[in-house]
N, C-alpha and C. Protein backbone atom coordinates (compact mmCIF):
# COMPACT_ATOMS: atom_id res chain seq x y z
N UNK A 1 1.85 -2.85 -17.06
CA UNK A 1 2.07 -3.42 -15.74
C UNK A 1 1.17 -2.70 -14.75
N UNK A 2 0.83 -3.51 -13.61
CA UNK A 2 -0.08 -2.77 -12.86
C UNK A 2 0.21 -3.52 -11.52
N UNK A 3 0.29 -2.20 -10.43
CA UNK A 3 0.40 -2.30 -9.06
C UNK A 3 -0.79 -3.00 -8.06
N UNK A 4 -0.82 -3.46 -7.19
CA UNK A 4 -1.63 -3.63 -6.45
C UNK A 4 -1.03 -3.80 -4.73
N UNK A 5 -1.57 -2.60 -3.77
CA UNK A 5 -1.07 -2.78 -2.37
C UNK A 5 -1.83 -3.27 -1.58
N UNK A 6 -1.74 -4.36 -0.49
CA UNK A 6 -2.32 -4.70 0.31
C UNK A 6 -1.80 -4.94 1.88
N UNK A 7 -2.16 -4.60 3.04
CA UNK A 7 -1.76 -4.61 4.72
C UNK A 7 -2.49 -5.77 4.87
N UNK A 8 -3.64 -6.51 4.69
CA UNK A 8 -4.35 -7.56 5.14
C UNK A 8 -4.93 -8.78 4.84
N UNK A 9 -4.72 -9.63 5.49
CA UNK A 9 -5.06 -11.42 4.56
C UNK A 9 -6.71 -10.91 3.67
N UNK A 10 -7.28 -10.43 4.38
CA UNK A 10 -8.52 -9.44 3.43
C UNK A 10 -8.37 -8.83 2.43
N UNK A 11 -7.27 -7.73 2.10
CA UNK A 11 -6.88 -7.19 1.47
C UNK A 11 -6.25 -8.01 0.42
N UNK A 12 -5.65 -8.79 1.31
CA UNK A 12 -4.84 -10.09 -0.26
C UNK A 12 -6.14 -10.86 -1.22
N UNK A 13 -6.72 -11.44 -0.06
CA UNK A 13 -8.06 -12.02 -0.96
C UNK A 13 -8.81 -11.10 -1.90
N UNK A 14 -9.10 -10.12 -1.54
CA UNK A 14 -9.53 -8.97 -2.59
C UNK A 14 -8.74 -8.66 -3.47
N UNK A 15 -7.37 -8.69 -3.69
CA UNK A 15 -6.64 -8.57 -4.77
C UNK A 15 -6.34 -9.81 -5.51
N UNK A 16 -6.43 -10.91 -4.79
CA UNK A 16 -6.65 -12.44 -5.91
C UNK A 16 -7.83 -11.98 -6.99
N UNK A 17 -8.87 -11.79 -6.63
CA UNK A 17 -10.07 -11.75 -7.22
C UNK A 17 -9.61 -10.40 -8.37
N UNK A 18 -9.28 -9.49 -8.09
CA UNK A 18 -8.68 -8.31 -8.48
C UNK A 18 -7.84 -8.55 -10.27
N UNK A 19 -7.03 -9.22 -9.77
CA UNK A 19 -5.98 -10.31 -10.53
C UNK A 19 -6.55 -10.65 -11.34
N UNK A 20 -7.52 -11.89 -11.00
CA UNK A 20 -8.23 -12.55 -11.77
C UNK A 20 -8.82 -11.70 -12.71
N UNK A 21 -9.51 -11.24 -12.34
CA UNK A 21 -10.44 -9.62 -13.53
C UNK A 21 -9.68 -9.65 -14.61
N UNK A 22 -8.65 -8.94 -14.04
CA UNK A 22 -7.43 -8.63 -15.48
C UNK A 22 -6.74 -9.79 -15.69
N UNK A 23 -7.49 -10.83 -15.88
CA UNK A 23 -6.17 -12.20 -16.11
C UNK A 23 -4.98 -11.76 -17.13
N UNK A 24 -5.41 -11.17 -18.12
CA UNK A 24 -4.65 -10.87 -19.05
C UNK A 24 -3.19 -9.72 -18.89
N UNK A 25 -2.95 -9.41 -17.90
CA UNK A 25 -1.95 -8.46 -17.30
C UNK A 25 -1.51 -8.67 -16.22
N UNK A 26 -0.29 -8.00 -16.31
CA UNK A 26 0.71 -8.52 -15.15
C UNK A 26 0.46 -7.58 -14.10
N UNK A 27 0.89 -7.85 -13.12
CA UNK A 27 0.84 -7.53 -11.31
C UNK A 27 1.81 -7.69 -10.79
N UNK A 28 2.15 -6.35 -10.23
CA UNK A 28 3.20 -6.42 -8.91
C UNK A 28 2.65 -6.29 -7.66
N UNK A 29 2.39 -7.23 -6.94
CA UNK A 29 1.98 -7.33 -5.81
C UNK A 29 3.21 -6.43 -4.43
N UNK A 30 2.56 -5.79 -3.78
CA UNK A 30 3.56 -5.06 -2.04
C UNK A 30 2.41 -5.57 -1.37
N UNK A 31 2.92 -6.14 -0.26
CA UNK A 31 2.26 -6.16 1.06
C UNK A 31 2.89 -5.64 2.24
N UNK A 32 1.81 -4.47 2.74
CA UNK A 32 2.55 -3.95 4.01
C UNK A 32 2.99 -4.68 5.24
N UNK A 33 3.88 -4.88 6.03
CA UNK A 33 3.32 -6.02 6.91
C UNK A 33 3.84 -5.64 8.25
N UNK A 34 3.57 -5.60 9.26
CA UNK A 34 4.41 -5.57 10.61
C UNK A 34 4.62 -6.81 10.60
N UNK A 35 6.05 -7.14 11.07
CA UNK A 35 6.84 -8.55 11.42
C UNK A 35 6.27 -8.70 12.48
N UNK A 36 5.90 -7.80 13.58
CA UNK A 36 5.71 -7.82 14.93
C UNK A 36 4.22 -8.72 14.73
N UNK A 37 3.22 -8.27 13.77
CA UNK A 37 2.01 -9.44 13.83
C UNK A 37 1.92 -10.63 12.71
N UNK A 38 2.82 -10.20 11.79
CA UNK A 38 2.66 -12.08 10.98
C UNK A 38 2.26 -12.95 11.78
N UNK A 39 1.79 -13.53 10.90
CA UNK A 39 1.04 -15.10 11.71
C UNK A 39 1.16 -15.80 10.58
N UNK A 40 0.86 -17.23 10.30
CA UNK A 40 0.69 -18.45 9.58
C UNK A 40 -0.46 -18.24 8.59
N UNK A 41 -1.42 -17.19 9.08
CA UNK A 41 -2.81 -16.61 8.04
C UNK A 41 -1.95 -15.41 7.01
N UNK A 42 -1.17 -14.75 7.58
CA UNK A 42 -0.45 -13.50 6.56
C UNK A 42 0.01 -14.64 5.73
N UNK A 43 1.39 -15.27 6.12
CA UNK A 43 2.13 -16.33 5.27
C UNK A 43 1.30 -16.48 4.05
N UNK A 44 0.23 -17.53 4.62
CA UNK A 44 -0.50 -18.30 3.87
C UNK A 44 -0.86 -17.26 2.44
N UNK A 45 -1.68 -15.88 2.87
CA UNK A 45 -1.69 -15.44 1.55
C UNK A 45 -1.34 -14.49 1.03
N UNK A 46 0.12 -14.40 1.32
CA UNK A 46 1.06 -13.93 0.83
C UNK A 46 1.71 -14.72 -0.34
N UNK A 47 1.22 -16.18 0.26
CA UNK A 47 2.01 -17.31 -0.45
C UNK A 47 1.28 -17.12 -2.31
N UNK A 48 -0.10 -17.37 -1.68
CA UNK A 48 -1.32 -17.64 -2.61
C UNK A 48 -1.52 -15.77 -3.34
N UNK A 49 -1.29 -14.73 -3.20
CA UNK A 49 -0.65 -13.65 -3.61
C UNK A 49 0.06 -13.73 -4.64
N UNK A 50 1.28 -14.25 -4.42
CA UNK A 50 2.60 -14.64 -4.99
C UNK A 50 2.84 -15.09 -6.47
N UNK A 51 1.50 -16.24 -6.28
CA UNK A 51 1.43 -16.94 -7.20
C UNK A 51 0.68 -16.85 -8.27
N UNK A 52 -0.04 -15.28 -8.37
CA UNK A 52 -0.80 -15.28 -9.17
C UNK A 52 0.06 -13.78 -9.50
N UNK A 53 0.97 -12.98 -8.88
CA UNK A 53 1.78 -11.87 -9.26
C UNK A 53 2.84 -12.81 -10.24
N UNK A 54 3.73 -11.40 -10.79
CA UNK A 54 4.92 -11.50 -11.74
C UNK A 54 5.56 -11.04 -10.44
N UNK A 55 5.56 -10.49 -9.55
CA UNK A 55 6.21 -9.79 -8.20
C UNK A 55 5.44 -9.53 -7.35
N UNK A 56 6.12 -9.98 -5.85
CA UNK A 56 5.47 -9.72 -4.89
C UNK A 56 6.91 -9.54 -3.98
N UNK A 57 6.24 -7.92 -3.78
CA UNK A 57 7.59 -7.55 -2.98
C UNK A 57 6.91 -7.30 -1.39
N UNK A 58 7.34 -7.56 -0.04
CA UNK A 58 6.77 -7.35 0.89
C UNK A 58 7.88 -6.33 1.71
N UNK A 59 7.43 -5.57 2.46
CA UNK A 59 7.72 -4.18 2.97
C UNK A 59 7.30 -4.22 4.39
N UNK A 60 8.36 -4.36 5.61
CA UNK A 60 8.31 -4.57 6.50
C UNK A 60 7.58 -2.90 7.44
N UNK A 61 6.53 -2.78 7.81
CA UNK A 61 6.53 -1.59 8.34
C UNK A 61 6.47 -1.41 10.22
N UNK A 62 7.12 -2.04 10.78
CA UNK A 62 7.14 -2.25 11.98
C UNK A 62 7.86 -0.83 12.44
N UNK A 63 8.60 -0.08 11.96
CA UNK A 63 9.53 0.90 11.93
C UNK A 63 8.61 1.78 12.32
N UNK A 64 7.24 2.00 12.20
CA UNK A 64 6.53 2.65 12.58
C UNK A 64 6.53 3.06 13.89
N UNK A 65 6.75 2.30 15.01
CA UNK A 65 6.71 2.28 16.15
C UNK A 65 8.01 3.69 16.36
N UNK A 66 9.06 3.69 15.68
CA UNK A 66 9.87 4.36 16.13
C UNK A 66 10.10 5.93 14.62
N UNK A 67 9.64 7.18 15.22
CA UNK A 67 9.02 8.24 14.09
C UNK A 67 9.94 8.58 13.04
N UNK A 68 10.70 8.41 14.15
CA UNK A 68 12.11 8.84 12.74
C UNK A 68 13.10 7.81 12.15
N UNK A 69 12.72 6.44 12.42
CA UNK A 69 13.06 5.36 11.31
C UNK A 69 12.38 5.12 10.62
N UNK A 70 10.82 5.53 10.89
CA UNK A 70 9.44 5.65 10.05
C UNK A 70 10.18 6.38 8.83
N UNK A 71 9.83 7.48 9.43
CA UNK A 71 10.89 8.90 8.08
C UNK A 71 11.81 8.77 7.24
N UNK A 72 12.46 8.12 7.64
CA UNK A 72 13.80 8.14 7.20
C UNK A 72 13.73 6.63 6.06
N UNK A 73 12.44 5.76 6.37
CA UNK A 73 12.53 4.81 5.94
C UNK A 73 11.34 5.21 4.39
N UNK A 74 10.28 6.14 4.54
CA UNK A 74 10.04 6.48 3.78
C UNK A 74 10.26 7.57 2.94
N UNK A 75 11.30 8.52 2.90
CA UNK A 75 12.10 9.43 2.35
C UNK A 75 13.05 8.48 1.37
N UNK A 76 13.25 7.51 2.10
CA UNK A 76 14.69 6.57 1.27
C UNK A 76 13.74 4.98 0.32
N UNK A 77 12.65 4.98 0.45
CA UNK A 77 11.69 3.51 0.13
C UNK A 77 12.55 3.85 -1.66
N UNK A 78 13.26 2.90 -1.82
CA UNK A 78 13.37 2.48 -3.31
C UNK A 78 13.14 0.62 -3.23
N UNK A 79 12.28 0.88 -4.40
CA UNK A 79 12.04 -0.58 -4.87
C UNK A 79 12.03 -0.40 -6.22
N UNK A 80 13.06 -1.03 -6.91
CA UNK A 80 13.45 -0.46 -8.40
C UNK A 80 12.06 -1.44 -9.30
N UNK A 81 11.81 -2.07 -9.06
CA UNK A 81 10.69 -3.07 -9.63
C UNK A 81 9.84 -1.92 -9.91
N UNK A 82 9.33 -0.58 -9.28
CA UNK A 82 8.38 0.38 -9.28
C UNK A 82 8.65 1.66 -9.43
N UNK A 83 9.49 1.86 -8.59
CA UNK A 83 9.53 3.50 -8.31
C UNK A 83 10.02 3.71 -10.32
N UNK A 84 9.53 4.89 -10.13
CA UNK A 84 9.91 5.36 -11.59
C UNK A 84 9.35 4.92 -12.36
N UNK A 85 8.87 3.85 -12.88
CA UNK A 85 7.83 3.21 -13.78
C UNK A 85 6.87 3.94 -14.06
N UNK A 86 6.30 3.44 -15.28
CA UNK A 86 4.81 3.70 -15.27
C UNK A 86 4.23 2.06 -15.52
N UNK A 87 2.73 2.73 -14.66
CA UNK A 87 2.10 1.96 -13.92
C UNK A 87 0.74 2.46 -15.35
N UNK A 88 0.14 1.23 -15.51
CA UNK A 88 -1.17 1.23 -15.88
C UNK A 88 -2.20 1.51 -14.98
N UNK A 89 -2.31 0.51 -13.65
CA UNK A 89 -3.14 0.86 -12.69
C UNK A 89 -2.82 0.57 -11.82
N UNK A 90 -3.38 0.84 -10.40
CA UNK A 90 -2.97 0.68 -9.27
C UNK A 90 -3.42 0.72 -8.24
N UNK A 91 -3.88 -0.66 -7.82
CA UNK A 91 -5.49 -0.54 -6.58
C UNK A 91 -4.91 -0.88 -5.19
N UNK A 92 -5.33 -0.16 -4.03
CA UNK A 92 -5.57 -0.14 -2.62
C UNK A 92 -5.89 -0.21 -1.87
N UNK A 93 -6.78 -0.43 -0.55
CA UNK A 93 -7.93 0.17 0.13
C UNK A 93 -7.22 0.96 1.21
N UNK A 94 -6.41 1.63 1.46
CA UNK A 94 -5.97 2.11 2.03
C UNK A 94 -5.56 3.33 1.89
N UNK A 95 -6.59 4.34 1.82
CA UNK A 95 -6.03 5.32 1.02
C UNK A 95 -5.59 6.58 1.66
N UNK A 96 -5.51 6.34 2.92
CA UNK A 96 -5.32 7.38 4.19
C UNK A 96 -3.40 6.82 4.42
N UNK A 97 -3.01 5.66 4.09
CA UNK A 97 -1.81 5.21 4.78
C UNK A 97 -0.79 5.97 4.04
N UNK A 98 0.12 6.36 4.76
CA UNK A 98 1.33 7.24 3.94
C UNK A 98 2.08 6.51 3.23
N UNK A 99 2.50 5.04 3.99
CA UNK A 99 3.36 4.34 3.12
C UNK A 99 2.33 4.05 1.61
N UNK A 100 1.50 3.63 1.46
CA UNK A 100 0.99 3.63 0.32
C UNK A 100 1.01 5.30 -0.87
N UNK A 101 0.65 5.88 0.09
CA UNK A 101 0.66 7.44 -0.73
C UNK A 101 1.87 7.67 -1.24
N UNK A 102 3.10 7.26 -0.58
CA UNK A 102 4.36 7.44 -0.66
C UNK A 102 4.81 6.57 -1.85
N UNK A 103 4.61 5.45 -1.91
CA UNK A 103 4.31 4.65 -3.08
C UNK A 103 4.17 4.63 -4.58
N UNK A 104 3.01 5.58 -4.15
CA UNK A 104 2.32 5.95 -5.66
C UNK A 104 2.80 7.19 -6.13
N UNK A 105 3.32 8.32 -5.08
CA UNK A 105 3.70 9.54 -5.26
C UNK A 105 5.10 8.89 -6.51
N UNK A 106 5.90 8.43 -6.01
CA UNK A 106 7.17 7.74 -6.69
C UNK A 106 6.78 6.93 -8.23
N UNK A 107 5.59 6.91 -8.41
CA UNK A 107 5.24 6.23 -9.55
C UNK A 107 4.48 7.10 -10.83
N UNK A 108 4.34 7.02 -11.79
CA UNK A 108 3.68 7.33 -13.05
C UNK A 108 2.29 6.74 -13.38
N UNK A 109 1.17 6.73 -13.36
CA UNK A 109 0.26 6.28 -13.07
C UNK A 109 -0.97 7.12 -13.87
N UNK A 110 -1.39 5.55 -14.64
CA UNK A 110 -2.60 6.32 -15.11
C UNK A 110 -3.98 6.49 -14.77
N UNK A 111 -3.77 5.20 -13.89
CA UNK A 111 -5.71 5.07 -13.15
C UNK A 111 -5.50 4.38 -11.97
N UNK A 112 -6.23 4.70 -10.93
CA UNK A 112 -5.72 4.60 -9.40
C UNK A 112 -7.39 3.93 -9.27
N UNK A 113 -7.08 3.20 -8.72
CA UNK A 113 -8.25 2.20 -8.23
C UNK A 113 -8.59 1.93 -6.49
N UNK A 114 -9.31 2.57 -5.87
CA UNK A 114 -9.12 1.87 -4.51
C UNK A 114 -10.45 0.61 -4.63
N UNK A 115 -10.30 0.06 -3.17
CA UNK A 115 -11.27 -0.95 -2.98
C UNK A 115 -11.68 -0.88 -1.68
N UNK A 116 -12.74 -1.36 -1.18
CA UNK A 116 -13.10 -1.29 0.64
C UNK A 116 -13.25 -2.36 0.93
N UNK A 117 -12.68 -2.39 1.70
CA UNK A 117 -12.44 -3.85 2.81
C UNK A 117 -13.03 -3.41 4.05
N UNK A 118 -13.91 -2.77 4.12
CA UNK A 118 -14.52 -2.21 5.57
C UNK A 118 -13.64 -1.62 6.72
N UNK A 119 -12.60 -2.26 6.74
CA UNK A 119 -11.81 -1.48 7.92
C UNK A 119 -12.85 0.07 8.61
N UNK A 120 -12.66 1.00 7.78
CA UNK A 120 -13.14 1.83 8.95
C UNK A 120 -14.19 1.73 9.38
N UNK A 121 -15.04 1.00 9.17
CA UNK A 121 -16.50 0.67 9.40
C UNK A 121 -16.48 0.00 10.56
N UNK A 122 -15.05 -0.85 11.50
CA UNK A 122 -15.25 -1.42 12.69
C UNK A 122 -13.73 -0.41 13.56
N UNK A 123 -13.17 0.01 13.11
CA UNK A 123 -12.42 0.50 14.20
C UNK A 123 -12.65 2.26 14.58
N UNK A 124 -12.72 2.60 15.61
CA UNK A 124 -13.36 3.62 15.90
C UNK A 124 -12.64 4.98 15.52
N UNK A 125 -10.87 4.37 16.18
CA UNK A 125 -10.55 5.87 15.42
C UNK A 125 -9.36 5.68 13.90
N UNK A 126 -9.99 5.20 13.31
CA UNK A 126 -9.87 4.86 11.67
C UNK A 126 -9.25 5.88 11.25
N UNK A 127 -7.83 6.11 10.65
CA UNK A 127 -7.32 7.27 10.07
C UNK A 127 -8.13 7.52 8.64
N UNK A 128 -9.00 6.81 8.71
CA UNK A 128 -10.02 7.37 7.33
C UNK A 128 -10.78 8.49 7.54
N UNK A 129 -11.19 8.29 8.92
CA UNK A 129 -11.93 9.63 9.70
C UNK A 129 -11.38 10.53 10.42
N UNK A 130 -10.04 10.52 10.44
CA UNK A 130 -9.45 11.16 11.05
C UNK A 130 -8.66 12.93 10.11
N UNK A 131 -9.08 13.74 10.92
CA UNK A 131 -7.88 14.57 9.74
C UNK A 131 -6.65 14.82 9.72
N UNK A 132 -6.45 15.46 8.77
CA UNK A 132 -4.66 15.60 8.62
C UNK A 132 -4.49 16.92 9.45
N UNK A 133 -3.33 16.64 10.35
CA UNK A 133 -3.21 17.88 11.28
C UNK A 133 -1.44 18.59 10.44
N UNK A 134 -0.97 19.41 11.08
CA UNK A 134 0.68 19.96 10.60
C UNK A 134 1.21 18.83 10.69
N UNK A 135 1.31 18.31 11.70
CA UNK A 135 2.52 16.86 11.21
C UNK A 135 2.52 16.14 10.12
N UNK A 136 1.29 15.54 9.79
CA UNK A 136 1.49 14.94 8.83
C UNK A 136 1.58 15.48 7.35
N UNK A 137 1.51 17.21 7.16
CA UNK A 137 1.67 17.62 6.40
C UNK A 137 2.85 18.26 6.26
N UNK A 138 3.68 18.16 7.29
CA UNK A 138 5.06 18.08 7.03
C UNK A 138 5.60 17.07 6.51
N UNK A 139 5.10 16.02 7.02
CA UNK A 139 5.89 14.11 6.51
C UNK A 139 5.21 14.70 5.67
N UNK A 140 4.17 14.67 5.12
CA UNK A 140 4.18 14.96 3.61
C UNK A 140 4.97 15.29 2.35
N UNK A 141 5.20 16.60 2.81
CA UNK A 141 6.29 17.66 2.27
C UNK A 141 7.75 16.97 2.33
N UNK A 142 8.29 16.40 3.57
CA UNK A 142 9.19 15.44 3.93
C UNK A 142 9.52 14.31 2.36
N UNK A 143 8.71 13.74 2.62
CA UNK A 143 8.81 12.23 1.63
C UNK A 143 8.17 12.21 0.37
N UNK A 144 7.72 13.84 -0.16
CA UNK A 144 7.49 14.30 -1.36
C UNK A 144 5.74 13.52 -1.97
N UNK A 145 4.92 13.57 -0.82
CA UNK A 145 3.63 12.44 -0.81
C UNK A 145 2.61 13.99 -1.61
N UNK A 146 2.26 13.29 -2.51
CA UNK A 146 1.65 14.32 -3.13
C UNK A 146 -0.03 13.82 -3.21
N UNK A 147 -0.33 12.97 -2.55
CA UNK A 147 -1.76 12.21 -2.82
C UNK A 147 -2.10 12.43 -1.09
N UNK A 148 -3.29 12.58 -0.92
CA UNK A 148 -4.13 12.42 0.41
C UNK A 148 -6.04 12.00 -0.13
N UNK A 149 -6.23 11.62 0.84
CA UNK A 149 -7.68 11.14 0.71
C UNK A 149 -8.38 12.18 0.74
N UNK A 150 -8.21 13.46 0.71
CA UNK A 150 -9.36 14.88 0.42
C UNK A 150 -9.24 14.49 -1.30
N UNK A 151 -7.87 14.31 -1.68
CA UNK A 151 -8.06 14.71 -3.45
C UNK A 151 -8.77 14.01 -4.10
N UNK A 152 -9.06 12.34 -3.75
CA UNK A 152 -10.32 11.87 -4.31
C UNK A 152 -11.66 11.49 -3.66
């Protein structure tokens, strides 16, 4: 079985194609999503996502806005479809986001795949370029995130 995370109708299209590669194996599709920006373009390929996963679980992260339902929401993230499993592979482009790190930390995993969707290449202050200061290496420690973007 093999994971695949995606935050963006970009990110989904890159994991159709993704899919396709391995026709021969199954996919659990997560999409990150703020409720606060869905639109009729997320829907759409979430829909078209869906249909090419064995699972597509979507993960509301709007909670962000508020730090300690953030926390509390990733200290407690069970999705029995994953956590604990082992995972064959497991591709991203997001490799700075905690909820994703948090993710994979919870999983067994033999080959970690990211992908680029350019993101940091147009927004200026891109947590790709950004470093990790004490806070977030407390949420770290916090929600047991054992992956950061220095380790690969």
């Amino acid at each position: 079985m093999n994971l695949i995370v995606c935050c963006t109708p970009l990110q989904m299209k890159i994991a159709e194609h993704i899919i396709n590669e391995y026709r021969n194996e199954k996919f659990i599709s997560i999409v990150l999503i703020n409720s606060l920006n869905i639109n009729s373009k997320y829907q759409f390929y979430i829909n078209r996502l869906s249909e090419k996963s064995t699972k597509t679980i979507s993960i509301d992260t709007k909670i962000e806005k508020d730090r300690f339902k953030f926390l509390w929401e990733l200290i407690n993230l069970k999705c029995e479809e994953f956590i604990g499993c082992s995972l064959d592979k497991i591709f991203f482009a997001n490799i700075n986001s905690l909820w994703i790190q948090t993710i994979i930390s919870k999983c067994n995993i033999e080959k970690i795949y990211t992908f680029d969707d350019g993101l940091a290449n147009i927004i200026d202050k891109s947590p790709l370029i950004q470093d990790n200061n004490i806070k977030r290496k407390l949420v770290n420690f916090l929600v047991r995130n054992k992956f950061s973007s220095k380790k690969y």
